[in-house]
Protein backbone atom coordinates (compact mmCIF):
# COMPACT_ATOMS: atom_id res chain seq x y z
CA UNK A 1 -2.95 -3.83 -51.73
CA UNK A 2 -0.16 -4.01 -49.77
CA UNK A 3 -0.28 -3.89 -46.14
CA UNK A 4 3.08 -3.62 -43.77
CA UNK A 5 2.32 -4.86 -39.86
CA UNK A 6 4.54 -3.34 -37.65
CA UNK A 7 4.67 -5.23 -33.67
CA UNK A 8 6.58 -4.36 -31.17
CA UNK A 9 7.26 -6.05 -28.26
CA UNK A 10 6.78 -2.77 -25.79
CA UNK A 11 5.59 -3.81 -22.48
CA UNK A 12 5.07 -2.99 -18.34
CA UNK A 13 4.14 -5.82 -16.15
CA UNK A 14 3.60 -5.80 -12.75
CA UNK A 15 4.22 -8.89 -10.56
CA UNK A 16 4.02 -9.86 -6.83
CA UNK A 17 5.45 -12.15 -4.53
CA UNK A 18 2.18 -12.57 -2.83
CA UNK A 19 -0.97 -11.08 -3.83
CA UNK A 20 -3.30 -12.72 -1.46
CA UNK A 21 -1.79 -11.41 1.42
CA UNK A 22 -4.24 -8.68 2.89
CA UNK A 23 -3.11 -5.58 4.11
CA UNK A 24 -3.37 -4.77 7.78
CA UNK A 25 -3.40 -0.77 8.21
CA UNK A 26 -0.60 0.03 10.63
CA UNK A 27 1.05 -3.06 10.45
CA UNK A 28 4.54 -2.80 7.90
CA UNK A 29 4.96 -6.89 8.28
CA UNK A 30 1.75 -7.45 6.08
CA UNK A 31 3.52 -5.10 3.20
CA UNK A 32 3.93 -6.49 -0.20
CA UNK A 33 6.30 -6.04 -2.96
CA UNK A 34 5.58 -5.65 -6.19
CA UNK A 35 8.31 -5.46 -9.17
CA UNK A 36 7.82 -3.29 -12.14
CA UNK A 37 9.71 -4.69 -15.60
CA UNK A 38 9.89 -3.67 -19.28
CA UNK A 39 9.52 -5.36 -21.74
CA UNK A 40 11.61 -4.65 -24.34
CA UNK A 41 13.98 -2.29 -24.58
CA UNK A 42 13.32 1.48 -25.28
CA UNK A 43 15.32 3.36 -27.83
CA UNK A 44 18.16 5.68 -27.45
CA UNK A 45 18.48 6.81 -23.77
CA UNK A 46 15.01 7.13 -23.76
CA UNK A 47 13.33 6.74 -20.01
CA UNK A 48 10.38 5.14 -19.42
CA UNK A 49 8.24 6.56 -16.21
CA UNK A 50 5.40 4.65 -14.66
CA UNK A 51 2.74 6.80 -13.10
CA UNK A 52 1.37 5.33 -10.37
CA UNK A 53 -1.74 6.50 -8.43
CA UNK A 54 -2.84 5.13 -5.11
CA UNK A 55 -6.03 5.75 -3.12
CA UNK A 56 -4.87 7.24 0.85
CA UNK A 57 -5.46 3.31 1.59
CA UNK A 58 -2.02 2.69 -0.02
CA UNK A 59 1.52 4.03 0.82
CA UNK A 60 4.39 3.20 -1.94
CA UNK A 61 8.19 2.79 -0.78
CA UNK A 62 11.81 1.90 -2.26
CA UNK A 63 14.48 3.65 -3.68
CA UNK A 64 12.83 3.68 -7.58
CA UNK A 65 9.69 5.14 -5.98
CA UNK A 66 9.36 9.22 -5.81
CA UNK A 67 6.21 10.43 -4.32
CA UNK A 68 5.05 13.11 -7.35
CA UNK A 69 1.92 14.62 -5.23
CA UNK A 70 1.23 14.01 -1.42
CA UNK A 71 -2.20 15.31 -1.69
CA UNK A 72 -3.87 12.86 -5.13
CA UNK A 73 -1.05 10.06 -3.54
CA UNK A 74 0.82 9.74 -6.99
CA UNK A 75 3.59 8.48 -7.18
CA UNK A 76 6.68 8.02 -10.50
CA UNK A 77 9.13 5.22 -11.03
CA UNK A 78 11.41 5.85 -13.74
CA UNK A 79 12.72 2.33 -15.73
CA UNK A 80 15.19 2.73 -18.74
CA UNK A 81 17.36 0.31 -21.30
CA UNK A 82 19.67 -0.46 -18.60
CA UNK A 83 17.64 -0.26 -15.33
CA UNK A 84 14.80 -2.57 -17.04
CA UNK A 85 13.05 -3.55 -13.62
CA UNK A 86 12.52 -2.51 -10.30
CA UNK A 87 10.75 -3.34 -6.95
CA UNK A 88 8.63 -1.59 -4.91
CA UNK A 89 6.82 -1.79 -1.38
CA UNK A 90 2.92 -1.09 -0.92
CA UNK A 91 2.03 -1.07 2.86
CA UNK A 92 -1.09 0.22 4.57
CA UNK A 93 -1.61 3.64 6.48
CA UNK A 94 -4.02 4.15 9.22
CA UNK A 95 -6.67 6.14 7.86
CA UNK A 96 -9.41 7.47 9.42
CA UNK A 97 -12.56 6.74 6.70
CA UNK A 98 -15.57 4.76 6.89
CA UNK A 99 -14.87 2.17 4.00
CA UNK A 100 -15.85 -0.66 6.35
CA UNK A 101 -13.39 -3.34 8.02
CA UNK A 102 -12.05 -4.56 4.91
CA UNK A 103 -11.67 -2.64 1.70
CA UNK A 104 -10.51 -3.28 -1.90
CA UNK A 105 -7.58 -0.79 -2.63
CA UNK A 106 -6.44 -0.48 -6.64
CA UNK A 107 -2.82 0.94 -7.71
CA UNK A 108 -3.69 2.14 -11.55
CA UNK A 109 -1.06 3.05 -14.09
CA UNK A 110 0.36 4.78 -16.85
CA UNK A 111 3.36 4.85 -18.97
CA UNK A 112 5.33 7.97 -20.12
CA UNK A 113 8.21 8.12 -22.33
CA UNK A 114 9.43 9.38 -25.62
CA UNK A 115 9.92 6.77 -27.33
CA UNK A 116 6.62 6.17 -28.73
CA UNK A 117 6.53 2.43 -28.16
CA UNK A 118 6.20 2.92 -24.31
CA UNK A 119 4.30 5.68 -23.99
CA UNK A 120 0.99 5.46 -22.61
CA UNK A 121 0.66 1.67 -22.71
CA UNK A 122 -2.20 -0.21 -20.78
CA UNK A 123 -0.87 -1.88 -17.73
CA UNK A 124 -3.46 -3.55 -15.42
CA UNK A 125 -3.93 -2.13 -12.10
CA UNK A 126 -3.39 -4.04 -9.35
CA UNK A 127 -5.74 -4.46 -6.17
CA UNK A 128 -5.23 -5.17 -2.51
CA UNK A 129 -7.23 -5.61 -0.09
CA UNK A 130 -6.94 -4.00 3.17
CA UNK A 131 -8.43 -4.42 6.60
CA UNK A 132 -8.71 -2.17 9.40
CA UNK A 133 -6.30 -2.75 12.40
CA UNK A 134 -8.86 -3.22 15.07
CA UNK A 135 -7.50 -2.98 18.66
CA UNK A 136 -8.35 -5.65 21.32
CA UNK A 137 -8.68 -4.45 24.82
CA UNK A 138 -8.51 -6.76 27.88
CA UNK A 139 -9.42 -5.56 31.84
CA UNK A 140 -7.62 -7.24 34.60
CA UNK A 141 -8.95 -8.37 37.63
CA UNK A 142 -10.53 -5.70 40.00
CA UNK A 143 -8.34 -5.50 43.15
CA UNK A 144 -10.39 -3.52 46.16
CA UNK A 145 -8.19 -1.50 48.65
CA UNK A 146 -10.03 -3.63 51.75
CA UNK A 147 -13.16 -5.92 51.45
CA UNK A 148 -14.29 -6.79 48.23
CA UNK A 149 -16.90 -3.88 47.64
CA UNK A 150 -16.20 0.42 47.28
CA UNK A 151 -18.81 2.19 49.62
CA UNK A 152 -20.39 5.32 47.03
CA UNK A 153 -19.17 8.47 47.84
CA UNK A 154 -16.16 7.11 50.09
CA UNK A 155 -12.50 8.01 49.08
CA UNK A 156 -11.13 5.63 51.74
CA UNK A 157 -12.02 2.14 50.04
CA UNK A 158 -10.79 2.00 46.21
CA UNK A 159 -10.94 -0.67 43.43
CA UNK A 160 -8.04 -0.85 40.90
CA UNK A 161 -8.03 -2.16 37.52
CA UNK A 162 -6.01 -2.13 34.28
CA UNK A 163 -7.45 -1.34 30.58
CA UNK A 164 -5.07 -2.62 27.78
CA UNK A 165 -5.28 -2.10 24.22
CA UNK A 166 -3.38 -4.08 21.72
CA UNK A 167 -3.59 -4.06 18.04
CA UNK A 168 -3.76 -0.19 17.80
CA UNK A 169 -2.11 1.06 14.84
């Protein structure tokens, strides 16, 4: 018996700069970039398009990055022999949902392509974890129109005071 044991070295990673940053919904400074590269080299002119879905948690961005469906958040990136990685930004949206303060958000993949060696290979998905932007709010000091007290039911004699929010995505 004879056997024959074809490999091929056909292959997406993923990689970030900085995975253990957490993502702060609202706030584009706590983004991360990830970079999507082949590994190898598909045949022909053959493309090779990563499928990327996203839970609403998750927003993708850069100029490889199409958004495929707004409504299940997928998104396409297309790689080929001479375009064999590229980068892309995940930030995090204010969403209304009742996840908790912090979540765990996962980007999950799949590989299309006709060349055979590249389509629908495994790639690990990639999590991130994301925290609600909670807003702070301060009061200033109460400043009275005369005296230091408002008589009930007088318009004459007012108190003044200032509400601020910060953090509010």
């Amino acid at each position: 018996v004879k056997y024959r044991y074809i490999t091929s070295d056909a292959e997406v990673t993923i990689s970030s700069d900085d995975s253990s940053t957490v993502l702060y919904e609202g706030d584009s400074t706590t983004a991360q970039t990830l970079t999507a590269t082949l590994v190898g080299t598909p045949s022909g002119s053959n493309n090779v398009t990563l499928v990327i879905d996203a839970p609403v948690d998750l927003t993708l961005s850069g100029a490889a990055v199409t958004q495929v469906s707004a409504d299940d958040n997928t998104y396409r990136l297309t790689l080929d022999a001479s375009t064999t990685s590229a980068t892309f930004t995940v930030t995090a949206p204010v969403v209304a949902d009742s996840y908790g303060v912090t979540e765990t958000a996962t980007l999950t993949y799949a590989t299309v392509s006709s060349d055979t060696k590249f389509n629908g290979l495994t790639v690990p998905s990639t999590d991130f974890t994301v925290s609600e932007n909670i807003a702070t709010f301060s009061v200033s000091d109460v400043t009275y129109s005369s005296g230091t007290n408002v008589a009930e039911g007088s318009s004459s004699k007012t108190a003044t005071y200032t509400i601020t929010a910060a953090g509010i995505g």
